[in-house]
PDB file of N, CA and C in Angstrom:
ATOM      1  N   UNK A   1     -59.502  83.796-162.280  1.00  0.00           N
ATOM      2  CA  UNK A   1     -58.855  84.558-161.234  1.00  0.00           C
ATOM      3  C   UNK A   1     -59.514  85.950-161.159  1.00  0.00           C
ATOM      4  N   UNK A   2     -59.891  86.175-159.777  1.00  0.00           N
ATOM      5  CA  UNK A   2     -60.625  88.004-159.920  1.00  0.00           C
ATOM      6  C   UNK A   2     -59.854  88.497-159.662  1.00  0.00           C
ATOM      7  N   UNK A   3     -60.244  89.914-160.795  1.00  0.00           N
ATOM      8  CA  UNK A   3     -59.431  90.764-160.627  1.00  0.00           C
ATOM      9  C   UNK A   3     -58.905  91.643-159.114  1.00  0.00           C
ATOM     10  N   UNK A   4     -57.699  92.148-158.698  1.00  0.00           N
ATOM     11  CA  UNK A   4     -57.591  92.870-157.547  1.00  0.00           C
ATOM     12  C   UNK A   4     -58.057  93.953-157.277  1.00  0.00           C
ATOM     13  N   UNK A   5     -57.654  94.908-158.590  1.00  0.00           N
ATOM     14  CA  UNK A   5     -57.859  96.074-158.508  1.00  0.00           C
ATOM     15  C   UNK A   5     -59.234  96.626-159.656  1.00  0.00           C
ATOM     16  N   UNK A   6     -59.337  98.077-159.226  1.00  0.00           N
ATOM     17  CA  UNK A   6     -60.296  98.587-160.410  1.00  0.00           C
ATOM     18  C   UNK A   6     -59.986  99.887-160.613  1.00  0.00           C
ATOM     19  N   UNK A   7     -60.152 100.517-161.740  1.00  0.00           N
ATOM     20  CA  UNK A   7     -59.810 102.040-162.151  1.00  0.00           C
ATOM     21  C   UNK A   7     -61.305 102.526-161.421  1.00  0.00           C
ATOM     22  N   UNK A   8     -60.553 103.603-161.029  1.00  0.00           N
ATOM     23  CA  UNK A   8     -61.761 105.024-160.456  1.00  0.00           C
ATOM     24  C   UNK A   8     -61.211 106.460-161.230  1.00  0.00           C
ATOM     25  N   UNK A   9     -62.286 106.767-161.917  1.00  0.00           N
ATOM     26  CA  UNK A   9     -61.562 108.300-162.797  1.00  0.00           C
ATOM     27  C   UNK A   9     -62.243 109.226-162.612  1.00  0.00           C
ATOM     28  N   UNK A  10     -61.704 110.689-162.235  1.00  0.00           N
ATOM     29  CA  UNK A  10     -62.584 111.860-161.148  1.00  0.00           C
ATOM     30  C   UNK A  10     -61.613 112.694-162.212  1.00  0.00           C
ATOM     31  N   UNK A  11     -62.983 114.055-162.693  1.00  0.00           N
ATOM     32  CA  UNK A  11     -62.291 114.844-162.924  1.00  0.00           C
ATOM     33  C   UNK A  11     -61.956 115.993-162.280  1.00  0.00           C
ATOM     34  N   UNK A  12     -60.396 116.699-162.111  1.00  0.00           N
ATOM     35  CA  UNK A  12     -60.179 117.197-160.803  1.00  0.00           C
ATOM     36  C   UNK A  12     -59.756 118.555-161.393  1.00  0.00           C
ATOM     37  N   UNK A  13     -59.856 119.575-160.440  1.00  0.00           N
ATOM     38  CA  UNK A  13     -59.382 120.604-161.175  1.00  0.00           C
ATOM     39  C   UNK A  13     -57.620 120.773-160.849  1.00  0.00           C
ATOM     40  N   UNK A  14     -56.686 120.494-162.312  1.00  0.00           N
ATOM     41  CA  UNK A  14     -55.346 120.519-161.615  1.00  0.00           C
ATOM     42  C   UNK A  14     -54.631 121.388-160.670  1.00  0.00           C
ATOM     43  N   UNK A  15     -55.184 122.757-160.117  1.00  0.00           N
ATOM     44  CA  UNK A  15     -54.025 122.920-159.380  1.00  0.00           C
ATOM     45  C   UNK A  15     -54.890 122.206-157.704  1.00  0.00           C
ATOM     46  N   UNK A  16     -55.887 121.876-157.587  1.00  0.00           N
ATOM     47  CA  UNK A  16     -56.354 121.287-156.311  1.00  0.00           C
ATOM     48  C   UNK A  16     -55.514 119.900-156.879  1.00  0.00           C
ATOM     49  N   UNK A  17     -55.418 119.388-157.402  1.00  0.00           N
ATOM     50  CA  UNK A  17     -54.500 117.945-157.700  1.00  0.00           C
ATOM     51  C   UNK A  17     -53.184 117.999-156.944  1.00  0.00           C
ATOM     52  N   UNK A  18     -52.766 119.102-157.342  1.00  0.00           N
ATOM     53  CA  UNK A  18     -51.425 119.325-157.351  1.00  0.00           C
ATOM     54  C   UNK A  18     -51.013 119.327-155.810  1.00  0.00           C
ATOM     55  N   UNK A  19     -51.914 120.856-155.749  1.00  0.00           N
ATOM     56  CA  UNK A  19     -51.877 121.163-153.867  1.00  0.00           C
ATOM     57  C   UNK A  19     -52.232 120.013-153.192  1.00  0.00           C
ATOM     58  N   UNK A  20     -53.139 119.127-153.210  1.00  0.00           N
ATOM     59  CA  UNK A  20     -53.534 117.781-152.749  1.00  0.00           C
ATOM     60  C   UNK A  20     -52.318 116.988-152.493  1.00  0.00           C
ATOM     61  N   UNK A  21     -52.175 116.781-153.669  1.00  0.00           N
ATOM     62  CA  UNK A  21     -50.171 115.599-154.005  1.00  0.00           C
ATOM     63  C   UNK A  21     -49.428 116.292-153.340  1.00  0.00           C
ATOM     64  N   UNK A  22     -49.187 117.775-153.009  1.00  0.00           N
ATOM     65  CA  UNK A  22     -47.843 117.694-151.795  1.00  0.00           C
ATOM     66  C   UNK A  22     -48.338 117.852-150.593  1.00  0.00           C
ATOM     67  N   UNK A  23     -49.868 117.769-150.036  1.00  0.00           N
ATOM     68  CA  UNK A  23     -49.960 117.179-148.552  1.00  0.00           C
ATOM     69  C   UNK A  23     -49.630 115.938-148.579  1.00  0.00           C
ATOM     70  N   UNK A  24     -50.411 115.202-149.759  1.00  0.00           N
ATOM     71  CA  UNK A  24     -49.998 113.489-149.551  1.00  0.00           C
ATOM     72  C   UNK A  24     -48.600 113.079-149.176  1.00  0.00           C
ATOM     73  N   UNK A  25     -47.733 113.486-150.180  1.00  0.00           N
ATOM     74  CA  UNK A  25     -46.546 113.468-150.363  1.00  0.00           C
ATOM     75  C   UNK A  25     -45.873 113.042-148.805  1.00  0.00           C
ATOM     76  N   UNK A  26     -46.314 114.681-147.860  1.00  0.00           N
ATOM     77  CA  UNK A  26     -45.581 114.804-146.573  1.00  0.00           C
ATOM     78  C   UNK A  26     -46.466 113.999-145.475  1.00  0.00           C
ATOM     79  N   UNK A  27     -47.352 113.310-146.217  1.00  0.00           N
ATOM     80  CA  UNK A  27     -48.214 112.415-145.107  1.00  0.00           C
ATOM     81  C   UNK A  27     -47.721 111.069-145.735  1.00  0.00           C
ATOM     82  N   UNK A  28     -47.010 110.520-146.941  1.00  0.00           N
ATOM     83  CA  UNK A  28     -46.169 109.611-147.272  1.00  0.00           C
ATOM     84  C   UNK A  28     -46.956 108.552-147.924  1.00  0.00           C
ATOM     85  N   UNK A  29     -48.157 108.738-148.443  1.00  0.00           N
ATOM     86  CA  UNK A  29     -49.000 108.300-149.333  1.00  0.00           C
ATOM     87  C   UNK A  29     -49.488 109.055-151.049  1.00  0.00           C
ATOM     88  N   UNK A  30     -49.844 108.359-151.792  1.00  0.00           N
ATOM     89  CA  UNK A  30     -50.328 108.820-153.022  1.00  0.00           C
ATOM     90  C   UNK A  30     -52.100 108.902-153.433  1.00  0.00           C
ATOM     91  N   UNK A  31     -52.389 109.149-154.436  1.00  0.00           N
ATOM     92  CA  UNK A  31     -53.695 109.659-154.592  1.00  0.00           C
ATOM     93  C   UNK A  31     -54.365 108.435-154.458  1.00  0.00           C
ATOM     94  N   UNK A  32     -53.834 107.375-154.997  1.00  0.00           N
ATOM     95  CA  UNK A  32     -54.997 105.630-154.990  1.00  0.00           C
ATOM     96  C   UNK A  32     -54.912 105.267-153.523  1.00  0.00           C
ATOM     97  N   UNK A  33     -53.834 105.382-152.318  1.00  0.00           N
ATOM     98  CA  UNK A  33     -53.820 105.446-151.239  1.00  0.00           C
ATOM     99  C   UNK A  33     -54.954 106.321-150.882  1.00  0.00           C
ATOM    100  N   UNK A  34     -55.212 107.201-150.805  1.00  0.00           N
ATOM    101  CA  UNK A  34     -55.864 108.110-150.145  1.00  0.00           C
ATOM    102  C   UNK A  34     -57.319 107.952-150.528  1.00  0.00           C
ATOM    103  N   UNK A  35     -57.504 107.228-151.948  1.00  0.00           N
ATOM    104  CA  UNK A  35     -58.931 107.344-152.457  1.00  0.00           C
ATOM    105  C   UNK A  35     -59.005 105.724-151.528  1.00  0.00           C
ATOM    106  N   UNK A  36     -58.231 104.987-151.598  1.00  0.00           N
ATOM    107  CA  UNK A  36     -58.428 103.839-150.889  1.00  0.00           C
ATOM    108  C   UNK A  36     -58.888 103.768-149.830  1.00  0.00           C
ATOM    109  N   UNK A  37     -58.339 104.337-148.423  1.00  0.00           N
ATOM    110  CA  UNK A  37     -58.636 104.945-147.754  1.00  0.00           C
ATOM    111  C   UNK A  37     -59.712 105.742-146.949  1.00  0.00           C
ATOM    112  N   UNK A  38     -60.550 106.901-148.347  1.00  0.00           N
ATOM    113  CA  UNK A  38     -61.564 107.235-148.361  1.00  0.00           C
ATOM    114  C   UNK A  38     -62.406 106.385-148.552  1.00  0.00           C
ATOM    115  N   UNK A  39     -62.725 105.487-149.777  1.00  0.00           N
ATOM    116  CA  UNK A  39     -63.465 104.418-149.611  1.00  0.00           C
ATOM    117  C   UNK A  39     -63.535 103.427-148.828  1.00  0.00           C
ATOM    118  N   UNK A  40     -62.623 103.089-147.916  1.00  0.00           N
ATOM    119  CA  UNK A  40     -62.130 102.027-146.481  1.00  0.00           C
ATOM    120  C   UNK A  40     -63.157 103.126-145.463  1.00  0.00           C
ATOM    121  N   UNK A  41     -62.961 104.353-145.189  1.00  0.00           N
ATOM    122  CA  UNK A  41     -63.445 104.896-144.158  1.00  0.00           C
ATOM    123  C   UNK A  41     -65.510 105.107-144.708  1.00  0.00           C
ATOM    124  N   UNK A  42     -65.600 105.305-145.863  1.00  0.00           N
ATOM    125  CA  UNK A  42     -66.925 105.401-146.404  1.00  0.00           C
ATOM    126  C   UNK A  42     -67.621 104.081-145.854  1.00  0.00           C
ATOM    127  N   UNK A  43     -67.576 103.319-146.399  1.00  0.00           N
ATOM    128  CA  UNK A  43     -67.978 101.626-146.118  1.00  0.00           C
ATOM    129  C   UNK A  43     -67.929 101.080-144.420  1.00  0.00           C
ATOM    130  N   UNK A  44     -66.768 101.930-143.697  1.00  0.00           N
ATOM    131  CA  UNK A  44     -66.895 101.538-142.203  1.00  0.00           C
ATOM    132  C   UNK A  44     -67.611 102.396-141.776  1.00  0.00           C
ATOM    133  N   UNK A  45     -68.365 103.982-142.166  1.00  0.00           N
ATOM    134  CA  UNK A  45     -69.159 104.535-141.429  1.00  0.00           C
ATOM    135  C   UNK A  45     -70.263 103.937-142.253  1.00  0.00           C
ATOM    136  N   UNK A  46     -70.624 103.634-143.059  1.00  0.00           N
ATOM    137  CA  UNK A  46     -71.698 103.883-144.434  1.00  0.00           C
ATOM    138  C   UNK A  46     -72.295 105.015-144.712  1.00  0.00           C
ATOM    139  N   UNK A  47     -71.095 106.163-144.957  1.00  0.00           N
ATOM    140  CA  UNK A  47     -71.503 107.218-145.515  1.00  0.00           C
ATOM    141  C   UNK A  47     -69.932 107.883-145.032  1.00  0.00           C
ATOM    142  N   UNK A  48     -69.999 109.296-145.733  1.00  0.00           N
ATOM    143  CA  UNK A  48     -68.948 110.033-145.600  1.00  0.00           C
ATOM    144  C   UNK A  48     -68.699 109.822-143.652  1.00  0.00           C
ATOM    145  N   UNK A  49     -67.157 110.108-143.427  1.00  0.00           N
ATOM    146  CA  UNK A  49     -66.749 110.289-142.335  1.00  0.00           C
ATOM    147  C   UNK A  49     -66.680 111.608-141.632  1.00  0.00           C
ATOM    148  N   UNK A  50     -67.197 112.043-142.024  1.00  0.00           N
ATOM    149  CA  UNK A  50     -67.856 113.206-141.645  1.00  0.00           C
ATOM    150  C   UNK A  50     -68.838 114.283-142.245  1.00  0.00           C
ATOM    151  N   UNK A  51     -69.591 114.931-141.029  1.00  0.00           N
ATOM    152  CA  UNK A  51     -70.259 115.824-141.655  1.00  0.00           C
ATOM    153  C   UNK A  51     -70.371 116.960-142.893  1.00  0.00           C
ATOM    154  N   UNK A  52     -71.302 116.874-143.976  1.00  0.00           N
ATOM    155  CA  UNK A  52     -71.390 117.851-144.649  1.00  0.00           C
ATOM    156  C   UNK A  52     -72.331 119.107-144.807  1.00  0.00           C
ATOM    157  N   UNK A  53     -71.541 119.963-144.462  1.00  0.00           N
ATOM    158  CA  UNK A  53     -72.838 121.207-144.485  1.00  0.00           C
ATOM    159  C   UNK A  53     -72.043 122.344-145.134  1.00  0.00           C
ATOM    160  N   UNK A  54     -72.581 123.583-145.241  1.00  0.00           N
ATOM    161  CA  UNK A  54     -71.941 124.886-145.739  1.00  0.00           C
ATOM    162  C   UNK A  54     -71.905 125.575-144.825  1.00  0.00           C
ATOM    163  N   UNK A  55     -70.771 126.225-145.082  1.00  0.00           N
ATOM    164  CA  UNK A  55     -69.786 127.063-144.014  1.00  0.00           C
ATOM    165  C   UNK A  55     -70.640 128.463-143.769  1.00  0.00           C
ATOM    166  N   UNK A  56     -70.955 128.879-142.669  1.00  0.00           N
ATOM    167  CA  UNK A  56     -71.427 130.518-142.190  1.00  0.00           C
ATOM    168  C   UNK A  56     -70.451 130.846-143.212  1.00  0.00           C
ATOM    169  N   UNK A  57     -69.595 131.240-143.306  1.00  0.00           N
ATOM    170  CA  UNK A  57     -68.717 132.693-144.384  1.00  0.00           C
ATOM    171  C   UNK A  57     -68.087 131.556-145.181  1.00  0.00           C
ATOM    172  N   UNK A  58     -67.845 132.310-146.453  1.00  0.00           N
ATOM    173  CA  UNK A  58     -66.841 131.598-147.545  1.00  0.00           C
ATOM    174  C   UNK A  58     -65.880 132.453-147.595  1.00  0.00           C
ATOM    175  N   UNK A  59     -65.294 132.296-147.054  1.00  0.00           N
ATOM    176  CA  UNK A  59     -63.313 132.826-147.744  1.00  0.00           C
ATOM    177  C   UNK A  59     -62.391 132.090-148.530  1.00  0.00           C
ATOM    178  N   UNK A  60     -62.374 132.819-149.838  1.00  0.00           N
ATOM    179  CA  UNK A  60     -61.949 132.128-150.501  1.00  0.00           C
ATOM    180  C   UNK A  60     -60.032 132.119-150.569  1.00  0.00           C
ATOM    181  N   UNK A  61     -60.020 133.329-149.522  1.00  0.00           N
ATOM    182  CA  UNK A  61     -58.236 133.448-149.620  1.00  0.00           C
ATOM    183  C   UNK A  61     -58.025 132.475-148.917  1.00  0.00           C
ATOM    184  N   UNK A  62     -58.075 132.243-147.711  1.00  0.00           N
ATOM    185  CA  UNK A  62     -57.810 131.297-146.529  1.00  0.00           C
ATOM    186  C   UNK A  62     -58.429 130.289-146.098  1.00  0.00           C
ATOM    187  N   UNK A  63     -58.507 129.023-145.924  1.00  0.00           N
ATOM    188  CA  UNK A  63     -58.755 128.259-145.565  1.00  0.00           C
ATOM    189  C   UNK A  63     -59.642 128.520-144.533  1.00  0.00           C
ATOM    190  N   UNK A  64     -60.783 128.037-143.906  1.00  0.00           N
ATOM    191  CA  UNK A  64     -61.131 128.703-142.360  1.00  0.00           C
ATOM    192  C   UNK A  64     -60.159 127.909-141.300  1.00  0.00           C
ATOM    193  N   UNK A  65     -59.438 128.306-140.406  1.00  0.00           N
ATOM    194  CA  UNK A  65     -58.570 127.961-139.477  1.00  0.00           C
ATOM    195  C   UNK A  65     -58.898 126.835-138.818  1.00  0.00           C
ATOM    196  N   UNK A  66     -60.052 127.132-137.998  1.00  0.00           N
ATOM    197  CA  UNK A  66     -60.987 126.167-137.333  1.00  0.00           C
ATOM    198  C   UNK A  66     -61.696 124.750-138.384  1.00  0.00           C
ATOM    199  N   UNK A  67     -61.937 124.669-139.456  1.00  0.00           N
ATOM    200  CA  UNK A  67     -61.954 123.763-140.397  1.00  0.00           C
ATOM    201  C   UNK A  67     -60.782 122.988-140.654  1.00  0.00           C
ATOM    202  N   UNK A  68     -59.800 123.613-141.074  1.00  0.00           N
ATOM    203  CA  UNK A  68     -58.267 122.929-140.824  1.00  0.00           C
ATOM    204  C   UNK A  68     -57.841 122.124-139.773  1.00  0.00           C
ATOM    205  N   UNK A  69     -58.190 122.812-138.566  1.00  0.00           N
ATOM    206  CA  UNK A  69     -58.050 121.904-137.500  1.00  0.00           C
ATOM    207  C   UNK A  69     -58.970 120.834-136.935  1.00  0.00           C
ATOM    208  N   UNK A  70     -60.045 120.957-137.581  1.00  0.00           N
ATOM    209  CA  UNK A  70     -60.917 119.880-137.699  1.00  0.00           C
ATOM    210  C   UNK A  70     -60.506 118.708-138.327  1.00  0.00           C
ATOM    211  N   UNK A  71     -60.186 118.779-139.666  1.00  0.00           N
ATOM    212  CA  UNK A  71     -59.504 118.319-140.443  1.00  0.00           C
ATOM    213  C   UNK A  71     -58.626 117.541-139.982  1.00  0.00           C
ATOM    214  N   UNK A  72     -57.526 118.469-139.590  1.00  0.00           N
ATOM    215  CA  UNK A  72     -56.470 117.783-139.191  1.00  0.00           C
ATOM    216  C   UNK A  72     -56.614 116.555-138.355  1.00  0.00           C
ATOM    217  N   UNK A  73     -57.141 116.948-137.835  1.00  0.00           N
ATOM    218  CA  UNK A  73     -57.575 115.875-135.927  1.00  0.00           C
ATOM    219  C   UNK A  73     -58.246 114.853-136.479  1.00  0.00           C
ATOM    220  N   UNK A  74     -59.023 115.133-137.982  1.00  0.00           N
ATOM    221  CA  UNK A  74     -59.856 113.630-138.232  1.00  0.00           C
ATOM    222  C   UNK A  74     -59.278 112.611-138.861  1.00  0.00           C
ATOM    223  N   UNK A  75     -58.092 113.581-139.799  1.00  0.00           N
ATOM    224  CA  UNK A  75     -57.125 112.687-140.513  1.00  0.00           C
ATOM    225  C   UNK A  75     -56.511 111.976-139.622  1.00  0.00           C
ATOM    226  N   UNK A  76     -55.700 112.605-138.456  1.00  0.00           N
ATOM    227  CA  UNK A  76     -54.680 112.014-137.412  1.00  0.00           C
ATOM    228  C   UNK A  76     -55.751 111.047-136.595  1.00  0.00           C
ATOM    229  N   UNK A  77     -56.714 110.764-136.628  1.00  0.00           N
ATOM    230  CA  UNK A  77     -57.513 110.206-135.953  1.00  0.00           C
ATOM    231  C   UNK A  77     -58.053 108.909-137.072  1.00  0.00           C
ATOM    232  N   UNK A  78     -58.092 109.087-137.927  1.00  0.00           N
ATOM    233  CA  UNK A  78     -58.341 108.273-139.070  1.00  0.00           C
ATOM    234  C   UNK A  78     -57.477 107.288-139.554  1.00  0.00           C
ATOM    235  N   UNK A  79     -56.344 108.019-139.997  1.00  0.00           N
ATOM    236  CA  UNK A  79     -55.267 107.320-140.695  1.00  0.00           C
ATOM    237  C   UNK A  79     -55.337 106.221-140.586  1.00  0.00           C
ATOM    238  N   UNK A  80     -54.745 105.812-139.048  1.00  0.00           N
ATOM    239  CA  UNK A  80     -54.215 104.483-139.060  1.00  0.00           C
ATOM    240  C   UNK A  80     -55.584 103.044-139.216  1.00  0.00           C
ATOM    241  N   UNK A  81     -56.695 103.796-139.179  1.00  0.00           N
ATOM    242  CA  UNK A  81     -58.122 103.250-139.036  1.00  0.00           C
ATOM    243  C   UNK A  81     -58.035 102.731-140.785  1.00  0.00           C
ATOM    244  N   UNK A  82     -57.856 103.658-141.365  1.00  0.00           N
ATOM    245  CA  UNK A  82     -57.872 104.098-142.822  1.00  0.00           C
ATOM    246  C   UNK A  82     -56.835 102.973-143.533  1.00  0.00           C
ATOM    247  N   UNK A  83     -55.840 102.989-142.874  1.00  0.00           N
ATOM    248  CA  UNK A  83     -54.751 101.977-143.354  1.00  0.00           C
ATOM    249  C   UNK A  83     -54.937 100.805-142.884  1.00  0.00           C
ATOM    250  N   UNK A  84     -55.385 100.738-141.920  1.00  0.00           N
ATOM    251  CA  UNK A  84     -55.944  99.044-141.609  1.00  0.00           C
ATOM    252  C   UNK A  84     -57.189  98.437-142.505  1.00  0.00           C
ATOM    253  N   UNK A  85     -57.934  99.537-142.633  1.00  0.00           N
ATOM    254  CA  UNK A  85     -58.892  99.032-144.021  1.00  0.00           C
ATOM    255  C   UNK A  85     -58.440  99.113-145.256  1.00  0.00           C
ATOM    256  N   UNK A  86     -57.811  99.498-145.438  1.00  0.00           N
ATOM    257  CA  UNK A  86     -57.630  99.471-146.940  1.00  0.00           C
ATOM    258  C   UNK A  86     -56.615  98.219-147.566  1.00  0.00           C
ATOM    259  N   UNK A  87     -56.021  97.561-146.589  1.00  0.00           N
ATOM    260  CA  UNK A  87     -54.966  96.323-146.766  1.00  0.00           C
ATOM    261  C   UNK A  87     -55.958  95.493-147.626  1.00  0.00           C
TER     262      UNK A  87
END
């Protein structure tokens, strides 16, 4: 019988863990959800789902605004993409 599942182990720095677990939380998923997910959306683009580059300014107090809302729109645009792959 094959196995279903498999361990994935990342070392994270805990308070990004933490802050991470209560977006999940209010988006109503957990961390193996979300890595699930990420790997569901990796494999349907074959490569990250989006672009990576470095930011014109680093602020480290604030988030950049405009990044957030990037963000946001890819998650809300993702999700349900994300949850259909990962079944």
């Amino acid at each position: 019988m094959k196995k279903r599942t498999t361990t994935v182990r990342a070392l994270i720095d805990p308070k990004r863990k933490d802050n991470v677990g209560k977006i999940l939380r209010r988006m109503g998923i957990n961390h193996s959800e979300a890595i699930n997910i990420f790997y569901s959306l990796i494999k349907e683009y074959k490569g990250f789902p989006f672009d990576l580059k470095l930011p014109d300014e680093i602020n480290d107090r604030e988030p950049n605004p405009e990044l957030m809302n990037i963000l946001k729109t890819s998650i809300r645009k993702n999700y349900r993409l994300g949850e259909l792959l990962a079944k």
